[in-house]
N, C-alpha and C. Protein backbone atom coordinates (compact mmCIF):
# COMPACT_ATOMS: atom_id res chain seq x y z
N UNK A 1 83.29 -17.84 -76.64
CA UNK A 1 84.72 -17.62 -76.63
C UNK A 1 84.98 -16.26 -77.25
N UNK A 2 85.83 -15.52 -76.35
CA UNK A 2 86.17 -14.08 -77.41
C UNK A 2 86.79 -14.25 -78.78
N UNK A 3 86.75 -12.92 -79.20
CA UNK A 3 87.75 -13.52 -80.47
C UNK A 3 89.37 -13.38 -80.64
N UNK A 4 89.65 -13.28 -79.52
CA UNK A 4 91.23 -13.38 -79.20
C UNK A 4 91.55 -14.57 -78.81
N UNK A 5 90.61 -15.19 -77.71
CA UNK A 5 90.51 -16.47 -77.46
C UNK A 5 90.68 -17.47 -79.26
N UNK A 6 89.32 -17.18 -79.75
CA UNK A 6 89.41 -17.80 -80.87
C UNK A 6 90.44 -17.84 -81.91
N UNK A 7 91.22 -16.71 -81.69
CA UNK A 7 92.09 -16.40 -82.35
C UNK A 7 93.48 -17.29 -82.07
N UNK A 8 93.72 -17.39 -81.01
CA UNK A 8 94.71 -17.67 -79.86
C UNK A 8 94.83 -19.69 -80.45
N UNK A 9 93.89 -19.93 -80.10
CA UNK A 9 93.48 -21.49 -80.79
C UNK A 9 93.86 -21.59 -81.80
N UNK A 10 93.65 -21.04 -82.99
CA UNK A 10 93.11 -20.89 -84.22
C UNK A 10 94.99 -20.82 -84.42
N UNK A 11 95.93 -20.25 -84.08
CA UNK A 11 97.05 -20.16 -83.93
C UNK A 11 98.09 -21.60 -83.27
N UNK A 12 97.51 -22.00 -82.55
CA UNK A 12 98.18 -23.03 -81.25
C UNK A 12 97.53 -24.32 -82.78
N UNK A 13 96.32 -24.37 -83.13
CA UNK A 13 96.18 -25.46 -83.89
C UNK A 13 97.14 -25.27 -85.14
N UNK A 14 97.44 -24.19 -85.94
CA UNK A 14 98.39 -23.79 -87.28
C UNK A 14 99.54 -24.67 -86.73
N UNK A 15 99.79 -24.24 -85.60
CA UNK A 15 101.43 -24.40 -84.97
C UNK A 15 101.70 -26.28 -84.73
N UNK A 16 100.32 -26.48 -84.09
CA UNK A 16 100.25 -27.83 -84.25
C UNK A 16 100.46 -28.61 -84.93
N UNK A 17 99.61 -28.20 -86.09
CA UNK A 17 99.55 -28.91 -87.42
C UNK A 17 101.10 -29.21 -88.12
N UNK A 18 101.65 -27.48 -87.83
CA UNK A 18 102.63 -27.58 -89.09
C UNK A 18 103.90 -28.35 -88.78
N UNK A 19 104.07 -28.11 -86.86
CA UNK A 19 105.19 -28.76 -86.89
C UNK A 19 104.92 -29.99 -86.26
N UNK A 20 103.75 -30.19 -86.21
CA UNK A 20 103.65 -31.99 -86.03
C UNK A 20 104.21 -32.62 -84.26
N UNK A 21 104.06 -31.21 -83.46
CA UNK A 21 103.90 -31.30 -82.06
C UNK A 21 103.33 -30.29 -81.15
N UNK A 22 103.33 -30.84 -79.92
CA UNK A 22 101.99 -30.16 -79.27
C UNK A 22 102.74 -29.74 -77.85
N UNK A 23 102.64 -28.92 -77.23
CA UNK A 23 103.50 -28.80 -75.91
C UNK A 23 101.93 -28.84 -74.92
N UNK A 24 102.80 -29.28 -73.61
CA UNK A 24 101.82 -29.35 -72.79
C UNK A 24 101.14 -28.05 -72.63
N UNK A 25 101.42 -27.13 -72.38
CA UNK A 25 100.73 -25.77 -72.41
C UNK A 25 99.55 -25.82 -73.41
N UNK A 26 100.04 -26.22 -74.49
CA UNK A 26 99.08 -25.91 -76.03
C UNK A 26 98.08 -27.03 -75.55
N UNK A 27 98.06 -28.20 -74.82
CA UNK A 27 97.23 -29.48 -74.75
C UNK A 27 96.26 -29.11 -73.71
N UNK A 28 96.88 -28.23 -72.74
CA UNK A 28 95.83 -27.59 -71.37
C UNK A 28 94.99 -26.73 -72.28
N UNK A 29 95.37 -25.83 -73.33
CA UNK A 29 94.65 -25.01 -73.44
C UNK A 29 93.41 -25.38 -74.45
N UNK A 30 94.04 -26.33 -75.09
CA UNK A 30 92.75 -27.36 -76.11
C UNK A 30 91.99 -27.72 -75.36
N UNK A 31 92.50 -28.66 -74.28
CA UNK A 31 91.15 -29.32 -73.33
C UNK A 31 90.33 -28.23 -72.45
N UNK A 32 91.08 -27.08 -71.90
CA UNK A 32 90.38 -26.06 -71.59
C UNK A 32 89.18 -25.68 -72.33
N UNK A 33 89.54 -25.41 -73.65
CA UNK A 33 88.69 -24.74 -74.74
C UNK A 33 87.46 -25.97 -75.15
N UNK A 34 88.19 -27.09 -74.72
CA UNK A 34 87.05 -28.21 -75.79
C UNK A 34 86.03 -28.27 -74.65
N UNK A 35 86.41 -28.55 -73.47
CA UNK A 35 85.75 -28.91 -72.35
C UNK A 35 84.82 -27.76 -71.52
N UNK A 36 84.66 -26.49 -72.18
CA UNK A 36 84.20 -25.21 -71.85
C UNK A 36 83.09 -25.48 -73.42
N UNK A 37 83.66 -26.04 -74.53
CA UNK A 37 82.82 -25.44 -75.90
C UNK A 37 81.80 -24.40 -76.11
N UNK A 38 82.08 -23.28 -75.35
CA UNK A 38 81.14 -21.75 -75.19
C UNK A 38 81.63 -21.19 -76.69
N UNK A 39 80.72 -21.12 -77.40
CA UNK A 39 81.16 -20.55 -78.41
C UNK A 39 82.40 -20.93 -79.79
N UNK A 40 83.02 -22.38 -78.72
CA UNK A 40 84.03 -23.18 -80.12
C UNK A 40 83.34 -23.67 -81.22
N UNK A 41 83.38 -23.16 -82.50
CA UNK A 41 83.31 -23.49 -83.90
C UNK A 41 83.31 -25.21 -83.59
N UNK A 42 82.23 -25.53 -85.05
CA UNK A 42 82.28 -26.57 -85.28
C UNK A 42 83.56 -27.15 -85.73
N UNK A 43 84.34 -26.35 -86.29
CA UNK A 43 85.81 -26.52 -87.72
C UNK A 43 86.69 -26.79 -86.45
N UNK A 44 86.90 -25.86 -84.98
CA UNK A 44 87.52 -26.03 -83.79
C UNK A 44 87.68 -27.48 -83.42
N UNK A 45 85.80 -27.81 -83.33
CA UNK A 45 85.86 -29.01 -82.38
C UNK A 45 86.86 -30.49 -83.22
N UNK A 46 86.18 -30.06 -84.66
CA UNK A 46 87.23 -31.06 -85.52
C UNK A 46 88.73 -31.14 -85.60
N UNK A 47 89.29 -30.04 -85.68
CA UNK A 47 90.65 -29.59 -85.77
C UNK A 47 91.37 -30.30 -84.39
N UNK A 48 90.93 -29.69 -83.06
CA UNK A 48 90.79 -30.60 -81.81
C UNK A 48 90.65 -32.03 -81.86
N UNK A 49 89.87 -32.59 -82.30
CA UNK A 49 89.98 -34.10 -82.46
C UNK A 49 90.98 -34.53 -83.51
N UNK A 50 91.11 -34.04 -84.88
CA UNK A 50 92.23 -34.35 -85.67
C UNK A 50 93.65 -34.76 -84.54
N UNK A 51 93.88 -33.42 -83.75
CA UNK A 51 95.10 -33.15 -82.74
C UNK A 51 94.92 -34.36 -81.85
N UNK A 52 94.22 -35.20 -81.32
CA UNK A 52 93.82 -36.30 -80.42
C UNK A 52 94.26 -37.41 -81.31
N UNK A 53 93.30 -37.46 -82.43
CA UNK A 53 94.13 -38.52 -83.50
C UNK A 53 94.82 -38.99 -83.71
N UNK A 54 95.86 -37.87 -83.76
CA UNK A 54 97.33 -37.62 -84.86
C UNK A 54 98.51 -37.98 -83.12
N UNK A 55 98.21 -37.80 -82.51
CA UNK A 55 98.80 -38.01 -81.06
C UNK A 55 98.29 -39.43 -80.50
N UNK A 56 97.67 -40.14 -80.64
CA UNK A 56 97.19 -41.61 -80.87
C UNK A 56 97.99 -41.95 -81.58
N UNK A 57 97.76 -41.92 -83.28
CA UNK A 57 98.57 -42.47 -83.69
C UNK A 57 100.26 -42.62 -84.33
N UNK A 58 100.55 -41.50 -83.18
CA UNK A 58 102.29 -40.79 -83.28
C UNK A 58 102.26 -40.21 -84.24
N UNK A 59 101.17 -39.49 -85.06
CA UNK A 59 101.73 -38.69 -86.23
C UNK A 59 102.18 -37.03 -85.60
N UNK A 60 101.94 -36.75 -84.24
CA UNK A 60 102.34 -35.72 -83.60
C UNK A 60 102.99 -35.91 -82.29
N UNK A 61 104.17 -35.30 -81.56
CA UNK A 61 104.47 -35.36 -80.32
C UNK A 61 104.33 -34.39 -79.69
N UNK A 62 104.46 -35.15 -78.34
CA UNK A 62 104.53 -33.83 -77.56
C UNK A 62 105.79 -33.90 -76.98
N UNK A 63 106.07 -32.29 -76.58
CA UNK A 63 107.16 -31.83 -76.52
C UNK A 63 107.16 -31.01 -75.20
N UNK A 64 108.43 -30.56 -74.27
CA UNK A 64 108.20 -29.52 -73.21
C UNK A 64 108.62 -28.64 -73.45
């Protein structure tokens, strides 16, 4: 993954986290990134599953 790419994630997950939703755009681009894992960080792949979690168990929505 470049590091703009990585960067780009690394941003979309902050945004995730903080406001506790996920837009479909941000969800293509996770599964993009998880489902490629060229170069995604171990801390990525976790952060990514946290986001799966937390959307299981409604602690995040998604939004359009």
């Amino acid at each position: 993954m470049a590091k703009s790419d990585s960067s780009n994630l690394e941003a979309i997950l902050q945004r995730i986290f903080t406001n506790r939703r996920i837009t479909r755009q941000d969800q293509h681009i996770m599964m993009s990134n998880l489902l490629a894992q060229e170069g995604l960080s171990d801390a990525h792949i976790m952060q990514i599953n946290q986001v799966f979690d937390g959307l299981k168990k409604g602690l995040i929505r998604v939004v359009d």
